[in-house]
C-alpha atoms as a PDB file:
ATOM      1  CA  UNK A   1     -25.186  39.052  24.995  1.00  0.00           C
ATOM      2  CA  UNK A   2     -26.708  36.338  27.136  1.00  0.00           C
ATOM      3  CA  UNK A   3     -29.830  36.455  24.517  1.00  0.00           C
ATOM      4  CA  UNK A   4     -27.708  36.054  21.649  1.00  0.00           C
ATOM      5  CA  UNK A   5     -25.818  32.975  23.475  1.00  0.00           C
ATOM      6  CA  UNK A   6     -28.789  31.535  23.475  1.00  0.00           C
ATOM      7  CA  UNK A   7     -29.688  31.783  20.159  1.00  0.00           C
ATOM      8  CA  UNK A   8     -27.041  30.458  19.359  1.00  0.00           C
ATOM      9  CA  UNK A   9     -26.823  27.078  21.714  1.00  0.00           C
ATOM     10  CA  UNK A  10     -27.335  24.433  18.997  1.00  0.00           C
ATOM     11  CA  UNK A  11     -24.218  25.675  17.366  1.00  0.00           C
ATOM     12  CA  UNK A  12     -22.482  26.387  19.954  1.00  0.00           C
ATOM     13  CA  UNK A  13     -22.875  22.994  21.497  1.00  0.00           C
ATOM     14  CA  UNK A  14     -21.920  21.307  17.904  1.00  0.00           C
ATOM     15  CA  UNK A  15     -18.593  23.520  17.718  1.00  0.00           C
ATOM     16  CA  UNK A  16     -17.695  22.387  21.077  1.00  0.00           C
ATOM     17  CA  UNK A  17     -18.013  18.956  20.521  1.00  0.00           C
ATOM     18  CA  UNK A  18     -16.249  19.191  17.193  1.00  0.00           C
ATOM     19  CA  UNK A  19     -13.398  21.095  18.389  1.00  0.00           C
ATOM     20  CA  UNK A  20     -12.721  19.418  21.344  1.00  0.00           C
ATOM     21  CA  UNK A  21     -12.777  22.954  23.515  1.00  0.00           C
ATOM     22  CA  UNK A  22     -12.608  21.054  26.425  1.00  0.00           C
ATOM     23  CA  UNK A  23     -16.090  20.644  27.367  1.00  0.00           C
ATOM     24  CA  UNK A  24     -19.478  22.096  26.855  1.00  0.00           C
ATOM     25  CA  UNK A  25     -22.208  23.596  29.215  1.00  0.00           C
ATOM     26  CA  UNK A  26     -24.338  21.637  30.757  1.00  0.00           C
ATOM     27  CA  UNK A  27     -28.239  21.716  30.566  1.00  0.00           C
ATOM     28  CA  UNK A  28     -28.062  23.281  34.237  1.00  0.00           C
ATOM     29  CA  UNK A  29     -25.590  26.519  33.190  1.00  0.00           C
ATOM     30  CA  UNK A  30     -28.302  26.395  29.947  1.00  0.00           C
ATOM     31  CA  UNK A  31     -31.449  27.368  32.234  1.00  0.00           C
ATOM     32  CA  UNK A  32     -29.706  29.783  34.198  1.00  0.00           C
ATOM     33  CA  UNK A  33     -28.736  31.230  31.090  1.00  0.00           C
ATOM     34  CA  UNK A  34     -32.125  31.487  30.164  1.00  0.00           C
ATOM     35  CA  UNK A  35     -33.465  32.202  33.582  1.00  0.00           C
ATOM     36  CA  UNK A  36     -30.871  35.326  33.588  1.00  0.00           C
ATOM     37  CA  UNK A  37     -32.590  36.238  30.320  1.00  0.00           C
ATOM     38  CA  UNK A  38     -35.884  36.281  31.662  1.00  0.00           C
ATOM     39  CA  UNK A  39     -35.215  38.238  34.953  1.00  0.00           C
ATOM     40  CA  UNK A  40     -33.313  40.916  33.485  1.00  0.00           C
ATOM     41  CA  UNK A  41     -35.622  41.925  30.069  1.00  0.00           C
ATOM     42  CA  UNK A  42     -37.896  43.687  32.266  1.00  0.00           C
ATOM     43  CA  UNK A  43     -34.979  45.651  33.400  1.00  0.00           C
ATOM     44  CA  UNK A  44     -33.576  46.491  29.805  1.00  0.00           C
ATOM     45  CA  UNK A  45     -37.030  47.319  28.489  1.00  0.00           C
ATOM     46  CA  UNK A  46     -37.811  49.900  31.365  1.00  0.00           C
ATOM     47  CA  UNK A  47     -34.070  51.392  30.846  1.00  0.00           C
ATOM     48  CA  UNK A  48     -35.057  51.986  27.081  1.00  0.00           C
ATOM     49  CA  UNK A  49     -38.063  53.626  27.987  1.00  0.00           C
ATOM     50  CA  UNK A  50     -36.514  56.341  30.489  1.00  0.00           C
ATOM     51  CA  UNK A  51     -33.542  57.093  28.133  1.00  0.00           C
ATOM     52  CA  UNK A  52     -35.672  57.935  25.112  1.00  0.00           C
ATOM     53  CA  UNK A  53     -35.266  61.023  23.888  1.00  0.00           C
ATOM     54  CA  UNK A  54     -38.823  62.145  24.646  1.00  0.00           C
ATOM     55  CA  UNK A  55     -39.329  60.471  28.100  1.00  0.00           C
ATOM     56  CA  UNK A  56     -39.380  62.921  31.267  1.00  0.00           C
ATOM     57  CA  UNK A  57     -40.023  62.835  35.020  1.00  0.00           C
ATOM     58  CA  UNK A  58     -43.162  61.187  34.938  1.00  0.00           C
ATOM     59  CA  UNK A  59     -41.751  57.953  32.965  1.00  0.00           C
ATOM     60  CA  UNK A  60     -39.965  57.264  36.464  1.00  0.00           C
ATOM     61  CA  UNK A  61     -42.690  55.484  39.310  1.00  0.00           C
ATOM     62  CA  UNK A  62     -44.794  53.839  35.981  1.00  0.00           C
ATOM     63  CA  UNK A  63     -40.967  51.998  35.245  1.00  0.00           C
ATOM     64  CA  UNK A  64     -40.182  51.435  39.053  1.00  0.00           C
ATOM     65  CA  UNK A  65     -43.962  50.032  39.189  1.00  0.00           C
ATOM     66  CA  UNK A  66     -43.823  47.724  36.254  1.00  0.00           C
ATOM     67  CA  UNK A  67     -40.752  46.543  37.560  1.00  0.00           C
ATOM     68  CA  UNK A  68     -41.874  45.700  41.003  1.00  0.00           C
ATOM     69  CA  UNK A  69     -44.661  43.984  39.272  1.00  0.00           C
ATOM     70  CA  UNK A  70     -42.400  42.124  36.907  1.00  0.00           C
ATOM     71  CA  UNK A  71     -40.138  40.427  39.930  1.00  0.00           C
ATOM     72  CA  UNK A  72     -43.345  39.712  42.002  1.00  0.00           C
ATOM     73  CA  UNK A  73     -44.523  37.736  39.014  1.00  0.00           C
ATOM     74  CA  UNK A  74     -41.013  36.233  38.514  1.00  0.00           C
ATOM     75  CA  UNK A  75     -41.052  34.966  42.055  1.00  0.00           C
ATOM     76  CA  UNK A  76     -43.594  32.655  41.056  1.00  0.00           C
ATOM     77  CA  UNK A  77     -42.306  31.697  37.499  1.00  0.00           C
ATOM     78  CA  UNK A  78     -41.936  27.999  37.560  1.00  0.00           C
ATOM     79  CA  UNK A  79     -38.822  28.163  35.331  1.00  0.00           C
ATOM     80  CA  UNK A  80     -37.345  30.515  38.147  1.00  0.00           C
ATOM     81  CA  UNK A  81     -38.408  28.443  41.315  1.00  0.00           C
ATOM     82  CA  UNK A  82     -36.448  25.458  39.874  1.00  0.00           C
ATOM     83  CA  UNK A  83     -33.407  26.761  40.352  1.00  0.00           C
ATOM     84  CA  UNK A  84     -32.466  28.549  43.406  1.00  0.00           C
ATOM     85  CA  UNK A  85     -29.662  30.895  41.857  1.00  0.00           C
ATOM     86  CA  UNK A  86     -32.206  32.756  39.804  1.00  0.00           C
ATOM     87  CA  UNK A  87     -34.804  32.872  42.845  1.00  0.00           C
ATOM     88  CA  UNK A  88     -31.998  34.387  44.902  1.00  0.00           C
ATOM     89  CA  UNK A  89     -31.211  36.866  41.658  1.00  0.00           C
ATOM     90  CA  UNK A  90     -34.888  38.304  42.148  1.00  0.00           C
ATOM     91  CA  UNK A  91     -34.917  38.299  45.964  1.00  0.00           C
ATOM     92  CA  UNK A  92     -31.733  40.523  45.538  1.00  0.00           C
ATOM     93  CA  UNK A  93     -33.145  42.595  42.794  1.00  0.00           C
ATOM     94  CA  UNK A  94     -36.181  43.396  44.914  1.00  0.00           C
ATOM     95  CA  UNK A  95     -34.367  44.628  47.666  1.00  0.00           C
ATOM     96  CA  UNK A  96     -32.042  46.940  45.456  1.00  0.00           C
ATOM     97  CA  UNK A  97     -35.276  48.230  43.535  1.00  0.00           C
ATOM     98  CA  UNK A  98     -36.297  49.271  46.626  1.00  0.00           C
ATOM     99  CA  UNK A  99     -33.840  50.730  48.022  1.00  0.00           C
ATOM    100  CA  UNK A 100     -32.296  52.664  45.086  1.00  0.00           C
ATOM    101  CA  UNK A 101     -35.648  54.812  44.166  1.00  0.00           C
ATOM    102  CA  UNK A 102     -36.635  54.714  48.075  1.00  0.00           C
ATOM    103  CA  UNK A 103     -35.459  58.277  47.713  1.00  0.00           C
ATOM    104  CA  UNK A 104     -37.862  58.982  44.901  1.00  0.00           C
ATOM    105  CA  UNK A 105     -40.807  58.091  46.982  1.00  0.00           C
ATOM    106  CA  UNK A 106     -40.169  59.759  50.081  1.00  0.00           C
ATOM    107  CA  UNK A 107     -39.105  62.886  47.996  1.00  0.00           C
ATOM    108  CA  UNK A 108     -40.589  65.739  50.207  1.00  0.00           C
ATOM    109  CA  UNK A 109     -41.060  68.343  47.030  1.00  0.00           C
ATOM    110  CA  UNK A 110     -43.281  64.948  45.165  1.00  0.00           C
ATOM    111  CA  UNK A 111     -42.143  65.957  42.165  1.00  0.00           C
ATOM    112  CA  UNK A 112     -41.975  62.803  40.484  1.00  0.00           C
ATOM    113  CA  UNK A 113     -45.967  62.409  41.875  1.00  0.00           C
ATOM    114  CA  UNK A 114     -46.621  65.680  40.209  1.00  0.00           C
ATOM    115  CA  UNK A 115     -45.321  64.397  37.166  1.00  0.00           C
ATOM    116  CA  UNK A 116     -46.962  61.730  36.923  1.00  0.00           C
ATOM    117  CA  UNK A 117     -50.173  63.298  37.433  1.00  0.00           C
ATOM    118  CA  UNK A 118     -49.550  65.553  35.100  1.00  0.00           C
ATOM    119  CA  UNK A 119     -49.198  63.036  32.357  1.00  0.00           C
ATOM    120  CA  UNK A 120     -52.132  62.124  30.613  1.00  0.00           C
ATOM    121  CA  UNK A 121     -50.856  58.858  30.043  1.00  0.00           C
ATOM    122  CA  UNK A 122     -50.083  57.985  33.814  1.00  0.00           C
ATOM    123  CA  UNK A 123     -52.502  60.292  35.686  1.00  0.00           C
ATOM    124  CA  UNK A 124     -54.064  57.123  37.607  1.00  0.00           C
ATOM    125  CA  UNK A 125     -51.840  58.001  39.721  1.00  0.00           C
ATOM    126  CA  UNK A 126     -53.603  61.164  41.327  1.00  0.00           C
ATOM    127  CA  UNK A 127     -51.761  61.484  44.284  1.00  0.00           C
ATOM    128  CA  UNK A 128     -51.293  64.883  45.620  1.00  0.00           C
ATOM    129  CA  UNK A 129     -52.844  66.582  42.885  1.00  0.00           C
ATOM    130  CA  UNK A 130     -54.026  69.369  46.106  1.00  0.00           C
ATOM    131  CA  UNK A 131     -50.871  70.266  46.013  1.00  0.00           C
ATOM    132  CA  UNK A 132     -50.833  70.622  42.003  1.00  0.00           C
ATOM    133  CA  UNK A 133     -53.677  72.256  42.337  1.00  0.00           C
ATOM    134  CA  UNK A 134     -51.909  74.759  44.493  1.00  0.00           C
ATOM    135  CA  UNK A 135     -49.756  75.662  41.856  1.00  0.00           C
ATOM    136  CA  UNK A 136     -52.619  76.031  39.180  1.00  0.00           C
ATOM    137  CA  UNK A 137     -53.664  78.523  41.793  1.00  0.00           C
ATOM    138  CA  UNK A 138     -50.220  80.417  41.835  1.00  0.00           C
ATOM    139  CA  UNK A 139     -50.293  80.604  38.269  1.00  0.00           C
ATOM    140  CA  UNK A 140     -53.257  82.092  38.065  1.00  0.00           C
ATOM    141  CA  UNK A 141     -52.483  84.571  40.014  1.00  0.00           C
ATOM    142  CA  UNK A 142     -49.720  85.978  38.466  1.00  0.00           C
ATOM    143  CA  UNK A 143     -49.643  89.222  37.139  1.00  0.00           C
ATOM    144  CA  UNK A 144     -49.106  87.713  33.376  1.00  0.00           C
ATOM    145  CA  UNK A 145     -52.693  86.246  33.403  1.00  0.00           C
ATOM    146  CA  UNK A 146     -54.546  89.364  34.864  1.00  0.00           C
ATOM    147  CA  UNK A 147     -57.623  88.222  32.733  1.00  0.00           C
ATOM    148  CA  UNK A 148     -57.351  84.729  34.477  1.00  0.00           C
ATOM    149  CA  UNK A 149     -57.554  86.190  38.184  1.00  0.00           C
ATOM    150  CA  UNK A 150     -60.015  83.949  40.120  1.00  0.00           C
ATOM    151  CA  UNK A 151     -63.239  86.212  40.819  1.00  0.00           C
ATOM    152  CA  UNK A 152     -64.407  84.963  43.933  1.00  0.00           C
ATOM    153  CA  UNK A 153     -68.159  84.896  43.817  1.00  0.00           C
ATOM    154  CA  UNK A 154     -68.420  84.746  47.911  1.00  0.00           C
ATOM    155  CA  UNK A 155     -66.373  86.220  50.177  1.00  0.00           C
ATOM    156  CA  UNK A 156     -64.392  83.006  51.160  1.00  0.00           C
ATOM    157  CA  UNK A 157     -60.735  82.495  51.592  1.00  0.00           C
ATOM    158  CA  UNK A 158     -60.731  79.030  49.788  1.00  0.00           C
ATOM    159  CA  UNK A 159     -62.616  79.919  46.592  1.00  0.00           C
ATOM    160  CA  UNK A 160     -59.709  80.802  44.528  1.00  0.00           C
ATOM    161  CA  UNK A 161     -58.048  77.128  45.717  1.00  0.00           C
ATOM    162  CA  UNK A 162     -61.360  75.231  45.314  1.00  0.00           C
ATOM    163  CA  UNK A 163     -61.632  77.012  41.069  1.00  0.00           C
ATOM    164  CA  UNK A 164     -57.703  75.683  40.841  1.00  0.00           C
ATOM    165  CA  UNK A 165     -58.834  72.263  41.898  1.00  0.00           C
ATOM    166  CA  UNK A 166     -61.559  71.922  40.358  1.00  0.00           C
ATOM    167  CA  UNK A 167     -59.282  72.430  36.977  1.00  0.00           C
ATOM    168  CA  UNK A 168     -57.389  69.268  37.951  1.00  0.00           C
ATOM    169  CA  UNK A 169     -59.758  67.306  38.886  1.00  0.00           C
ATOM    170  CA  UNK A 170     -61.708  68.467  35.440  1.00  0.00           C
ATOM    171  CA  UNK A 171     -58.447  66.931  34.061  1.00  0.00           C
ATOM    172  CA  UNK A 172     -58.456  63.927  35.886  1.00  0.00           C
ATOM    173  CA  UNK A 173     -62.071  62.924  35.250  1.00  0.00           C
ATOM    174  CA  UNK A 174     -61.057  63.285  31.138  1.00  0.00           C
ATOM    175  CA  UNK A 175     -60.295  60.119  29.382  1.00  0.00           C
ATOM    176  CA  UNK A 176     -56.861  60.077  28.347  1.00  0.00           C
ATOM    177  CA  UNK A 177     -56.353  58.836  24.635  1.00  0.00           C
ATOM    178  CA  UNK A 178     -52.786  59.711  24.642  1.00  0.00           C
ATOM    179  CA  UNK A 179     -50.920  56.761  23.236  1.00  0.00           C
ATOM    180  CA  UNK A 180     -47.555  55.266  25.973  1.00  0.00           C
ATOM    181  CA  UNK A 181     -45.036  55.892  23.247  1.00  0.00           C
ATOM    182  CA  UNK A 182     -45.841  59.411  22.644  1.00  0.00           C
ATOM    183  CA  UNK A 183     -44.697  62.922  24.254  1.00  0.00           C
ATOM    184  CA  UNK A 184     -47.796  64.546  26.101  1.00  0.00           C
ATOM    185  CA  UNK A 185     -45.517  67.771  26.172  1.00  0.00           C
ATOM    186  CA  UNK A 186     -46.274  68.072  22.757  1.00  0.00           C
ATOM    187  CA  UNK A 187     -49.341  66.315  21.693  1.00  0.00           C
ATOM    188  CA  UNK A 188     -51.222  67.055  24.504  1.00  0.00           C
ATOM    189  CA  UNK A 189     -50.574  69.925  26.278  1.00  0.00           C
ATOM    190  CA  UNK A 190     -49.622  71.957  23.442  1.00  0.00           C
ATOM    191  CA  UNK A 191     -53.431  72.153  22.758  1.00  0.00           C
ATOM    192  CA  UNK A 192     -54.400  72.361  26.199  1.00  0.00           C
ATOM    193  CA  UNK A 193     -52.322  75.831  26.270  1.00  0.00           C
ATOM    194  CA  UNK A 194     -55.291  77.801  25.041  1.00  0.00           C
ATOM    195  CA  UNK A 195     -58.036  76.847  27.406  1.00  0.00           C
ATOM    196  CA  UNK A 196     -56.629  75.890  30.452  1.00  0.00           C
ATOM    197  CA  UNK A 197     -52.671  77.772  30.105  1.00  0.00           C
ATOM    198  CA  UNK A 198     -52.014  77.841  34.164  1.00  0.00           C
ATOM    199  CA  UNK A 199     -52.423  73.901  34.063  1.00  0.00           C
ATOM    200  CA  UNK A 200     -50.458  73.483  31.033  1.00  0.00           C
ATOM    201  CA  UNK A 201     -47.489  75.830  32.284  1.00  0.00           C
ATOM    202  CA  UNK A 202     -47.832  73.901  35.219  1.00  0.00           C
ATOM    203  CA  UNK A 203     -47.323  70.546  33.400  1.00  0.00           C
ATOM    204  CA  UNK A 204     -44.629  71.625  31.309  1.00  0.00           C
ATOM    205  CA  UNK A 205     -42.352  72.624  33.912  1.00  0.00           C
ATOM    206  CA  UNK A 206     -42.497  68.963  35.105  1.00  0.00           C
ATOM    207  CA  UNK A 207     -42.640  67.128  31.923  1.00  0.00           C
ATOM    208  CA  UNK A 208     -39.739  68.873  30.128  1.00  0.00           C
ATOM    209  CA  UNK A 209     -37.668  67.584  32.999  1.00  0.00           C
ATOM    210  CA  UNK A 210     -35.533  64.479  31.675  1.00  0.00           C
ATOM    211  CA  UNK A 211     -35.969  61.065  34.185  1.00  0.00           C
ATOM    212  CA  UNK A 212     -32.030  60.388  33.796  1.00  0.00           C
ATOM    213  CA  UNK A 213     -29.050  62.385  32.757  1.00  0.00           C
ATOM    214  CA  UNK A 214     -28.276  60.836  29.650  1.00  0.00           C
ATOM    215  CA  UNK A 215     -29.334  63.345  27.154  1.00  0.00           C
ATOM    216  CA  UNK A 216     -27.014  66.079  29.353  1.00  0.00           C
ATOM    217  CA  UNK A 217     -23.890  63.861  29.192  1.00  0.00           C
ATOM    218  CA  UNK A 218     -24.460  62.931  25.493  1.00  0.00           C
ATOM    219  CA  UNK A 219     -23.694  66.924  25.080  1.00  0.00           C
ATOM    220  CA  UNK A 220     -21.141  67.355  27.346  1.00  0.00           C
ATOM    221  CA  UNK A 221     -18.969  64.546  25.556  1.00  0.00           C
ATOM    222  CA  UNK A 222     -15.315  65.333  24.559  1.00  0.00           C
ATOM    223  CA  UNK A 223     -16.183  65.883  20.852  1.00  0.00           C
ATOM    224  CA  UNK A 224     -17.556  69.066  20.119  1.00  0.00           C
ATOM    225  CA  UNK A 225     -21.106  68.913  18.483  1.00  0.00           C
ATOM    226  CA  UNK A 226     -22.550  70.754  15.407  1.00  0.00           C
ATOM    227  CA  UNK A 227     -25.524  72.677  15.916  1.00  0.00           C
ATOM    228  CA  UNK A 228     -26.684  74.606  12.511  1.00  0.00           C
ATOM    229  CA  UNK A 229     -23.216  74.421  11.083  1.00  0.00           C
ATOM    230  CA  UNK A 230     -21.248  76.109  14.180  1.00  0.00           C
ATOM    231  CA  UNK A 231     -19.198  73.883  16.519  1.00  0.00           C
ATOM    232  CA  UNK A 232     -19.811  73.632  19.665  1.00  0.00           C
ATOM    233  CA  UNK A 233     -17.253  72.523  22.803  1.00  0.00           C
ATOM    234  CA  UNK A 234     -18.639  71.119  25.695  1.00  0.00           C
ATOM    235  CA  UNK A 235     -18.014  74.385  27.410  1.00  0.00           C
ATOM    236  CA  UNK A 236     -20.851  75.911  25.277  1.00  0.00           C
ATOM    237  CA  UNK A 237     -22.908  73.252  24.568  1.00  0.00           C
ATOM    238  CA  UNK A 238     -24.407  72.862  28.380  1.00  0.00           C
ATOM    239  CA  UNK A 239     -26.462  76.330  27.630  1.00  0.00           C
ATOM    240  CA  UNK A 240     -27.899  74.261  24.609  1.00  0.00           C
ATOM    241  CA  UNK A 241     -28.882  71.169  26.955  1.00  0.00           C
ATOM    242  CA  UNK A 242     -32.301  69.988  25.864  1.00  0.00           C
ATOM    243  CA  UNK A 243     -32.232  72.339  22.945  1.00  0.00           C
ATOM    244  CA  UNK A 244     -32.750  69.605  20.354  1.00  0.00           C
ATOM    245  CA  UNK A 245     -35.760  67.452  22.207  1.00  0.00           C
ATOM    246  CA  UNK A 246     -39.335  68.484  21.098  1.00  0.00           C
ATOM    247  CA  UNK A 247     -40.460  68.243  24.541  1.00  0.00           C
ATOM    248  CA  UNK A 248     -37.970  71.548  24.737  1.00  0.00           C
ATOM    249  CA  UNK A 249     -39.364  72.947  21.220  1.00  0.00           C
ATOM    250  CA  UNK A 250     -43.038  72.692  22.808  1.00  0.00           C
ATOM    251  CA  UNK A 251     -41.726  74.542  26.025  1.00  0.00           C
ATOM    252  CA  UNK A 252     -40.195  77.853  23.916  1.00  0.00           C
ATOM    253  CA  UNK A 253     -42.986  77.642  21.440  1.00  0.00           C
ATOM    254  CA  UNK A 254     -45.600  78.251  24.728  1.00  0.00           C
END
């Protein structure tokens, strides 16, 4: 709204003057009008991005990053030092950045770390990826990948741990070509099944998990939805919740 007020100023000014409405803005309310603009379009770009249909876990510390980046940045905008409402608007901002996702940070279980490791698009971020690792390890283990069993070739406890990690960090080391607007669920992973499966089930149990609630709500809404010509109440439709998003069609068709 404030954008389009802007875009409209010229006019707006004219029709005020014309119509006598009792007085116009003044150049000062103009800049913090534009100032506003400015500080808050990171903000609306990075909401975009986590409520796309195909964004997932990993989306979240890249956003709360770039945003942290984007009001360090601002601090220093000359446009926002001259005029001390909008360098008390960032000030604030920073603090309640920080302390809304302070959780996601000091989440014990890292699974938003794990996510983004597990991207291809994000997996700078290689924190913890021991601990993924760990669950490579687990996988391979399990009694559904008895040809995948890790053969110890000495007698050592760590062996099996050292083979899992070495699969992550073979991952790591891989340039990632994967492009920011598309769904590594499907594009990448989905080929990586073959080779490397324990990694990839590992991945897709953190990348088919939505950053927000948004796509859940949207199915529990009042009106019942149409899936394949049956309706559906909200009732019913939570066992269908995700059934629609490729990142979902990738995880039944593994």
């Amino acid at each position: 709204m404030l954008q389009r007020l802007l875009e409209q100023r010229r006019s707006l000014t004219t029709l005020s003057a014309e119509m006598d409405l009792g007085g116009v803005m003044s150049h000062h309310q103009w800049e913090l009008v534009q100032a506003t603009v400015k500080i808050l379009q990171p903000f609306e770009e990075e909401t975009r991005t986590v409520c796309e249909d195909v964004a997932s876990l990993s989306s979240v510390i890249p956003c709360v990053q770039a945003l942290k980046t984007a009001l360090t940045n601002l601090n220093v905008d000359a446009d926002v030092q001259a005029l001390p409402e909008a360098l008390k608007m960032v000030t604030t901002l920073q603090s309640q950045l920080a302390q809304c996702f302070q959780a996601v940070f000091d989440d014990s279980s890292a699974h938003y770390f794990k996510a983004t490791l597990l991207d291809p698009r994000f997996k700078k971020f290689d924190r913890l990826k021991a601990d993924v690792a760990a669950e490579v390890d687990a996988y391979l283990k399990l009694s559904v990948y008895p040809q995948l069993r890790v053969r110890p070739v000495a007698k050592s406890a760590s062996s099996g741990a050292m083979t899992s990690l070495k699969i992550v960090e073979s991952y790591l080391a891989e340039d990632s070509t994967e492009s920011l607007t598309s769904d590594p669920a499907v594009t990448f992973w989905s080929k990586i099944m073959q080779p490397q499966p324990a990694l990839a089930h590992v991945a897709i149990k953190y990348l088919t998990c939505p950053p927000t609630s948004v796509s859940s709500l949207a199915q529990q809404e009042i009106a019942p939805l149409t899936c394949g010509g049956t309706s559906l109440s909200p009732d019913t439709s939570s066992s269908f919740s995700g059934g629609t998003s490729r990142r979902s069609q990738a995880s039944r068709e593994t």
